[in-house]
N, C-alpha and C. Protein backbone atom coordinates (compact mmCIF):
# COMPACT_ATOMS: atom_id res chain seq x y z
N UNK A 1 20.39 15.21 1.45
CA UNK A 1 19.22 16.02 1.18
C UNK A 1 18.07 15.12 0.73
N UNK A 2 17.24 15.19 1.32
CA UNK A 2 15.65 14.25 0.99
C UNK A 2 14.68 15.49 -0.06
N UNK A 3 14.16 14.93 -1.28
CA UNK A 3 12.73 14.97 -1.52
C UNK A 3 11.17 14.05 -1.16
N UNK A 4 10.44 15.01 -1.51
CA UNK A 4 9.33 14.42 -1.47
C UNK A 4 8.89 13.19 -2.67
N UNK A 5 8.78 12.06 -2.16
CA UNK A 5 8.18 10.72 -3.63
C UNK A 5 7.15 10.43 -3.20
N UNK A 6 6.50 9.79 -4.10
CA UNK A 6 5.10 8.64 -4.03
C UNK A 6 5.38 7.41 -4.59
N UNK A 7 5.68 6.28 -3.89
CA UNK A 7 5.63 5.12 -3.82
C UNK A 7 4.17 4.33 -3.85
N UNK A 8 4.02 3.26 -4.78
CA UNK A 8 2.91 2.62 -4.98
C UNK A 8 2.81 1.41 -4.78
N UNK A 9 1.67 1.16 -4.38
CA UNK A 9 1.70 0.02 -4.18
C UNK A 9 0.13 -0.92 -4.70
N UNK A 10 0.23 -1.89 -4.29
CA UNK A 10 -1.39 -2.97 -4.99
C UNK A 10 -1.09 -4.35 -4.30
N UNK A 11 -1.95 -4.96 -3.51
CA UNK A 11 -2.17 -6.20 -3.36
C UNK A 11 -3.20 -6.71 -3.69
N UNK A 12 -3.63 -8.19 -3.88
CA UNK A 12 -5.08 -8.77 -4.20
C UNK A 12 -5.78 -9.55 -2.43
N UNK A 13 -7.18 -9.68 -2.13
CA UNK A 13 -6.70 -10.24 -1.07
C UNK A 13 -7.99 -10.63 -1.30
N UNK A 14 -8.50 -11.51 0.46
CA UNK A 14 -9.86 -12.31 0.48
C UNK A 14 -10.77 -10.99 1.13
N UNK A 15 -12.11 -11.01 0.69
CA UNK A 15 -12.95 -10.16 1.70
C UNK A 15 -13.13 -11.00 3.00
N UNK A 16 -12.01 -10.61 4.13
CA UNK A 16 -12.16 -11.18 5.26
C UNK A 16 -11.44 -10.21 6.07
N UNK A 17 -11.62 -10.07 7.61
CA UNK A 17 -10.91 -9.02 8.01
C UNK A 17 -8.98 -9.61 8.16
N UNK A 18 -9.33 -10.54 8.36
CA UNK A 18 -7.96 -11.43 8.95
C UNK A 18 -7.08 -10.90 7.55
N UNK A 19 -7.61 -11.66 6.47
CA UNK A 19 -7.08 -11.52 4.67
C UNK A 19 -6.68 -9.87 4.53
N UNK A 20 -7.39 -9.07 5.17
CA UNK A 20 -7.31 -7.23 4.33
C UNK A 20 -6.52 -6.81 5.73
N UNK A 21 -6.09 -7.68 6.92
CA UNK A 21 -5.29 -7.06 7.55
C UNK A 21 -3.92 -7.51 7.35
N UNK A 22 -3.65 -9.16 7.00
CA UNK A 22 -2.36 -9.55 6.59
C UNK A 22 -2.06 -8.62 5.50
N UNK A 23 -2.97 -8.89 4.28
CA UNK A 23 -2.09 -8.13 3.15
C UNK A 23 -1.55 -7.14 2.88
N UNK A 24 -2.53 -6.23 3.72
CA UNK A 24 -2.18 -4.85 3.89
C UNK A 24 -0.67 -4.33 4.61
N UNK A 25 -1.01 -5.15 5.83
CA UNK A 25 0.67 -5.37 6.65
C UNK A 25 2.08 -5.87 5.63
N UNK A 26 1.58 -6.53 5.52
CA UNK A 26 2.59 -7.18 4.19
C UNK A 26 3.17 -6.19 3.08
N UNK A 27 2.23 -5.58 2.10
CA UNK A 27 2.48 -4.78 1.21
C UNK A 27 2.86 -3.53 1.75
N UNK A 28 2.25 -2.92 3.03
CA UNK A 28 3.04 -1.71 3.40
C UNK A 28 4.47 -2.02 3.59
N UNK A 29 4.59 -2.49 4.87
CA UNK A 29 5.61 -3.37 5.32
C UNK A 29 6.95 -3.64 4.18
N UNK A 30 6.56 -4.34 3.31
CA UNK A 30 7.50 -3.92 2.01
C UNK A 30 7.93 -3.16 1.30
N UNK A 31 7.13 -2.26 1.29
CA UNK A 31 7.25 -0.63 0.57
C UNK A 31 8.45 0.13 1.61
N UNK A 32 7.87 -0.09 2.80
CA UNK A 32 8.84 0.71 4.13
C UNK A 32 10.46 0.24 3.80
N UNK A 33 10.46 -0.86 3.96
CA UNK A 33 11.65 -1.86 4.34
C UNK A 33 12.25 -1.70 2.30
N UNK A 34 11.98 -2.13 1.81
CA UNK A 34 12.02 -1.93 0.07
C UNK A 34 12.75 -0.46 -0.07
N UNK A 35 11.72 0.48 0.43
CA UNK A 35 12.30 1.89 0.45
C UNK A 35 12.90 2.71 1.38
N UNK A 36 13.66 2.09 2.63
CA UNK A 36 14.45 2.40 3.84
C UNK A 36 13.07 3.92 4.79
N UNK A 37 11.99 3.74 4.57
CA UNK A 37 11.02 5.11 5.05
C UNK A 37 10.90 4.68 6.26
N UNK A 38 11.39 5.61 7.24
CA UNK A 38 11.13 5.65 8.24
C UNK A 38 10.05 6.29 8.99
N UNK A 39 9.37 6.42 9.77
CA UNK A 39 7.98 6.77 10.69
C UNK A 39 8.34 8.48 10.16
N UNK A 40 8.98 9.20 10.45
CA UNK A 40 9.27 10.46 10.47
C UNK A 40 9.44 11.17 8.90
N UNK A 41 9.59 10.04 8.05
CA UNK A 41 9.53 10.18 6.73
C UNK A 41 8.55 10.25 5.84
N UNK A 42 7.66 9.73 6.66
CA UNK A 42 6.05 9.75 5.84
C UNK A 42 5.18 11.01 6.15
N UNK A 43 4.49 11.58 4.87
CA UNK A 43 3.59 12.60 5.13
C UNK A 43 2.19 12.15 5.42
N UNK A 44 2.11 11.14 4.33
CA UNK A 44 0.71 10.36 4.31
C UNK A 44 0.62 9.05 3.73
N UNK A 45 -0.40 8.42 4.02
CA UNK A 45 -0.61 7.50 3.07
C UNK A 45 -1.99 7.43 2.78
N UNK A 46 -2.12 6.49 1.61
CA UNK A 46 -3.63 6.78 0.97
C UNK A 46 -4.22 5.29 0.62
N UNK A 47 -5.19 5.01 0.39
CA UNK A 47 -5.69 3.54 0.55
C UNK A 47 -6.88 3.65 -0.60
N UNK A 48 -7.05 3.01 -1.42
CA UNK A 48 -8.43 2.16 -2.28
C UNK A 48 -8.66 1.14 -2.50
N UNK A 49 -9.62 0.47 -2.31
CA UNK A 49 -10.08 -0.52 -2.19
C UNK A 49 -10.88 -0.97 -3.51
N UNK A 50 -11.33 -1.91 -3.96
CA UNK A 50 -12.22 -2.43 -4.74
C UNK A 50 -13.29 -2.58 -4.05
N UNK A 51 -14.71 -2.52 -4.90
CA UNK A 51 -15.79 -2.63 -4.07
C UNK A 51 -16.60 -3.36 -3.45
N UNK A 52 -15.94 -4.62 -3.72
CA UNK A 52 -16.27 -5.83 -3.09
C UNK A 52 -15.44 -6.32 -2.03
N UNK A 53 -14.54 -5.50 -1.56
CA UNK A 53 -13.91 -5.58 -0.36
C UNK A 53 -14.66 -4.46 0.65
N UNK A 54 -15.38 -5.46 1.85
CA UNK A 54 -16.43 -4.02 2.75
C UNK A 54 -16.32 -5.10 4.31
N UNK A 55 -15.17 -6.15 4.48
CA UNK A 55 -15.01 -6.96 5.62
C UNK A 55 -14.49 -6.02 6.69
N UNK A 56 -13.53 -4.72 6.26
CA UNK A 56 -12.65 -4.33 7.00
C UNK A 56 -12.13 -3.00 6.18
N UNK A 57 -11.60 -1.76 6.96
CA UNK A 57 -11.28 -0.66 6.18
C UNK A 57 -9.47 -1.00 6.27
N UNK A 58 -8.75 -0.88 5.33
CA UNK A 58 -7.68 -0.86 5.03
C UNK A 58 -6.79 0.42 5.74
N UNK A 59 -6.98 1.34 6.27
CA UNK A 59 -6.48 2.31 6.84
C UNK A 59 -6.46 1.48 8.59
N UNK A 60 -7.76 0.93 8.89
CA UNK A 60 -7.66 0.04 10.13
C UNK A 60 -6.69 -0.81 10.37
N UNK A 61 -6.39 -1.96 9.20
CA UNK A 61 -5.73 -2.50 8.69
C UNK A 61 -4.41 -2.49 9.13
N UNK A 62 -3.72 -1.50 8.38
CA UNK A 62 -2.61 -1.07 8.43
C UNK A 62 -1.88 -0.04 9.60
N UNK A 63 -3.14 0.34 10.61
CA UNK A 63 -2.66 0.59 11.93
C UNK A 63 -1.83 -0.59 12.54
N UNK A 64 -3.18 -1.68 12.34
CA UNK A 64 -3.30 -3.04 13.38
C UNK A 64 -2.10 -3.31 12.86
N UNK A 65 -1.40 -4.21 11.35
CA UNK A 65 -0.29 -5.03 11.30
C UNK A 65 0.90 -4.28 10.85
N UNK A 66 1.14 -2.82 10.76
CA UNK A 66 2.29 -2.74 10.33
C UNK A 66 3.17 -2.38 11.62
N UNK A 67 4.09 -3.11 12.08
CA UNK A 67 4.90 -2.92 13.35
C UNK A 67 6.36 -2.73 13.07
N UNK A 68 6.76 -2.44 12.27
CA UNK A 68 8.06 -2.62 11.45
C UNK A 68 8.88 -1.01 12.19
N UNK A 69 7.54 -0.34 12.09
CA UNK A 69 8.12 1.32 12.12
C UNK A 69 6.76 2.29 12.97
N UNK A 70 6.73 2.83 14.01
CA UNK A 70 5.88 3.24 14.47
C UNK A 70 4.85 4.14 13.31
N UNK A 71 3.37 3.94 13.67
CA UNK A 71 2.79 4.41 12.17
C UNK A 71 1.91 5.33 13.29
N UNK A 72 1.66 5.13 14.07
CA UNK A 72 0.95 5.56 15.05
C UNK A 72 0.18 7.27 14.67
N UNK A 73 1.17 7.80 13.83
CA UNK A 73 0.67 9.30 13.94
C UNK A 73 0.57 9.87 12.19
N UNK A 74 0.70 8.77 11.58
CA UNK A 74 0.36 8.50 10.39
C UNK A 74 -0.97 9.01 9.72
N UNK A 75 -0.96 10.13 8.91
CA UNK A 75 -2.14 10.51 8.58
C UNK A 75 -2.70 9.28 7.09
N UNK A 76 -3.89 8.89 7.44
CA UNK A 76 -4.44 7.85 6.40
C UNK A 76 -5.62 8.16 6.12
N UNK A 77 -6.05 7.72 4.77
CA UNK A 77 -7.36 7.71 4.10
C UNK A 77 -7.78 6.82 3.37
N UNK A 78 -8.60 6.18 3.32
CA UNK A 78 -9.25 4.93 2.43
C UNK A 78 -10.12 5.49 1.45
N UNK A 79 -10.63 4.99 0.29
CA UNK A 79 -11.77 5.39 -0.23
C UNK A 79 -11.77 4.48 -1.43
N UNK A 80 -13.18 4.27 -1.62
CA UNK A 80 -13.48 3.03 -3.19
C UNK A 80 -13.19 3.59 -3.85
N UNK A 81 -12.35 2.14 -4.46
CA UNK A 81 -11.55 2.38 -5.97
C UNK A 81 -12.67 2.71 -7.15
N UNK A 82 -12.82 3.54 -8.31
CA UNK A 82 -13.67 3.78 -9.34
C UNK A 82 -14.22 2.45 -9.77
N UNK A 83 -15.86 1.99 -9.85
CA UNK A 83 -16.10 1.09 -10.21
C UNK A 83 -15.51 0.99 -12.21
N UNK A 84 -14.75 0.20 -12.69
CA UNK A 84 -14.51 0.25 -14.27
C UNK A 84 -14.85 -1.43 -14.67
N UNK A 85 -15.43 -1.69 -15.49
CA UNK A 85 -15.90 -2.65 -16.20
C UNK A 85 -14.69 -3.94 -16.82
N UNK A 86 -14.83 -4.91 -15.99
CA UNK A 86 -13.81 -6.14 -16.24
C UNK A 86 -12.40 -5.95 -15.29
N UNK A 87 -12.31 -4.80 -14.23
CA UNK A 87 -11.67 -4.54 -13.14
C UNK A 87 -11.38 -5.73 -12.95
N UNK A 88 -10.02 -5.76 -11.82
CA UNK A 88 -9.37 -6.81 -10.80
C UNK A 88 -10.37 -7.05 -9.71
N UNK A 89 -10.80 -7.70 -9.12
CA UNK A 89 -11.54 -7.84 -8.10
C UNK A 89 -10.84 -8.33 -7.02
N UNK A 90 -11.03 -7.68 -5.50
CA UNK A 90 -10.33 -8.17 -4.12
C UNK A 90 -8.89 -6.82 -4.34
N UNK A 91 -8.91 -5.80 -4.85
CA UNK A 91 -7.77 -5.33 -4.83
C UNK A 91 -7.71 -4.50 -3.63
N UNK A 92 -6.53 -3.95 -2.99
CA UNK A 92 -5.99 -2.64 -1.87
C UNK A 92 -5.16 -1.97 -2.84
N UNK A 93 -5.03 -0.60 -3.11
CA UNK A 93 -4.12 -0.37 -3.74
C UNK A 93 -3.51 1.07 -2.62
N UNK A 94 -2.21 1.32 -2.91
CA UNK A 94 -2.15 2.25 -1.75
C UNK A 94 -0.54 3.13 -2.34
N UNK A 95 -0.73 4.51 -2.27
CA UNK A 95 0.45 5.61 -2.37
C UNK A 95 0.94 6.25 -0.93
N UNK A 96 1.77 5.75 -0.55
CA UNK A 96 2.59 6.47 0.20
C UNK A 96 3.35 7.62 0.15
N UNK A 97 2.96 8.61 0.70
CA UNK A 97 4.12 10.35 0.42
C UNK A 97 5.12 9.95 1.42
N UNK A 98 6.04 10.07 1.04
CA UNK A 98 7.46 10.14 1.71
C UNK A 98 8.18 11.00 1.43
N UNK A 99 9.28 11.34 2.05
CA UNK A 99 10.63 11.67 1.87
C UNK A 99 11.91 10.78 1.91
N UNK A 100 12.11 10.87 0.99
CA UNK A 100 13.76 9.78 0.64
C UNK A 100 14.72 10.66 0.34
N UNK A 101 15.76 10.19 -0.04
CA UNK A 101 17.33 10.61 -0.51
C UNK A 101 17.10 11.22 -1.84
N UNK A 102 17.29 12.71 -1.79
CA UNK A 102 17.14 12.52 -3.70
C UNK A 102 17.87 11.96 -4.10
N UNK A 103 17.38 11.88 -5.65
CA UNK A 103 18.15 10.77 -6.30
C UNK A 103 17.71 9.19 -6.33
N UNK A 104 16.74 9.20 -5.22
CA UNK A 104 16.37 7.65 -5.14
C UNK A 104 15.32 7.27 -6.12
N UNK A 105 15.11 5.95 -6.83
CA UNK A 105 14.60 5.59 -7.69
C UNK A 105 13.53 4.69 -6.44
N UNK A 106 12.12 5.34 -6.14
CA UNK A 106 11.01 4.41 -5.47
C UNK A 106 10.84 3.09 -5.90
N UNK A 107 10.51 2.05 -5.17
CA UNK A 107 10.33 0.71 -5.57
C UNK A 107 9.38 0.29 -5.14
N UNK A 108 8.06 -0.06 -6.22
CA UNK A 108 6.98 -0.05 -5.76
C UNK A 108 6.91 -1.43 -5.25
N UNK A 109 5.72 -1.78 -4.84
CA UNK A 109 5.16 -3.15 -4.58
C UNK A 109 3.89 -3.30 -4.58
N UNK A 110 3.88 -4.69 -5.39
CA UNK A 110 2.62 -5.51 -6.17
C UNK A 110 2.83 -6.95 -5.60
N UNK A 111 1.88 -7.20 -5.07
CA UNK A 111 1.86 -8.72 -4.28
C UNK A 111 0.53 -9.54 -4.91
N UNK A 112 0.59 -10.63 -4.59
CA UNK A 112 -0.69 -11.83 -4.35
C UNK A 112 -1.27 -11.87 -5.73
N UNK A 113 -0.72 -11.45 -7.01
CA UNK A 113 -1.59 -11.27 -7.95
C UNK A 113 -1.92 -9.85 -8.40
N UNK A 114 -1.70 -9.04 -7.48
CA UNK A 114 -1.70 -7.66 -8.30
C UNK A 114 -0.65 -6.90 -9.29
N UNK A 115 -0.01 -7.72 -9.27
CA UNK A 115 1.37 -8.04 -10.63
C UNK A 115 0.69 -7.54 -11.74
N UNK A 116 -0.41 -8.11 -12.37
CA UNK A 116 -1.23 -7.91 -13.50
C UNK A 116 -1.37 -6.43 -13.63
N UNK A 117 -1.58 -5.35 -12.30
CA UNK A 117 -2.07 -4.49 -12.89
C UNK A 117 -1.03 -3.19 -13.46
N UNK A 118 0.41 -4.05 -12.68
CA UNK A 118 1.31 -2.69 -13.39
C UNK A 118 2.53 -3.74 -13.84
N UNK A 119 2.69 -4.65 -14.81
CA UNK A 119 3.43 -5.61 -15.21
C UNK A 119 4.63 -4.71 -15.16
N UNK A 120 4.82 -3.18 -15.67
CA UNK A 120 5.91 -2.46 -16.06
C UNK A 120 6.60 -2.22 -15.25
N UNK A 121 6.07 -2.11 -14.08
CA UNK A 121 6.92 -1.28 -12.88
C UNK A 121 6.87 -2.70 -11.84
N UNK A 122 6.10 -3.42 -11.56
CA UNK A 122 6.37 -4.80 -10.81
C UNK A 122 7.46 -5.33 -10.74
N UNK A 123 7.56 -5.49 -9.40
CA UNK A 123 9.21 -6.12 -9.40
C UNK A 123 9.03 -7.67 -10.00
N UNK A 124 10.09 -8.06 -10.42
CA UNK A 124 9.73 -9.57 -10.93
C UNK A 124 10.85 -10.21 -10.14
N UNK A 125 10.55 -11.47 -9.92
CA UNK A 125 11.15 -12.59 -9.07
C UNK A 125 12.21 -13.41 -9.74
């Protein structure tokens, strides 16, 4: 029996399109594979950005590099992260709706430096 979770995620990256399409691939990509979600398992996913990232939209992004699992019909949304005073700068941060196994404990992912922003729940190495 599956419920519905939200899995989280955060990377740091370069304002470049090449930089906000690797990372993005990367950090989804891990969340999928991390949390066994398959194409048919996802309701949505959701995307924010910091506001000094404007090279490339992160929903684009994550069409282009995630190949792991067809995303193709994947409903997505981007939108700037709240400007807040002494913020991370270069961040993607992104919630995935899924369906998993109940019972499953989500495992988020924090890459490149975005470790900092949820030390508690970050996987550590």
């Amino acid at each position: 029996m599956k419920r519905l979770y939200s899995i989280r995620g955060a990377v740091c990256t370069e304002n470049t399109e090449a930089s906000i399409v690797e990372n993005t691939g990367r950090m989804c990509t891990q969340i999928f594979v991390n949390n066994c979600i398959k194409s048919e398992d996802i309701v949505n996913v959701q995307f924010t950005m910091t506001g000094d990232l404007d090279a490339f939209n992160a929903a684009a992004a994550f069409r282009k590099s995630v190949t792991c699992i067809d995303v193709s019909a994947v409903p997505l949304f981007t939108s700037q992260e709240a400007e807040i005073k002494g913020m991370l700068p270069g961040v993607i941060r992104v919630m995935v709706t899924a369906y998993m196994e109940k019972g499953s404990v989500p495992v988020p992912v924090y890459l490149n430096g975005a470790e900092c922003l949820r030390p508690d729940i970050a996987q550590k190495k």
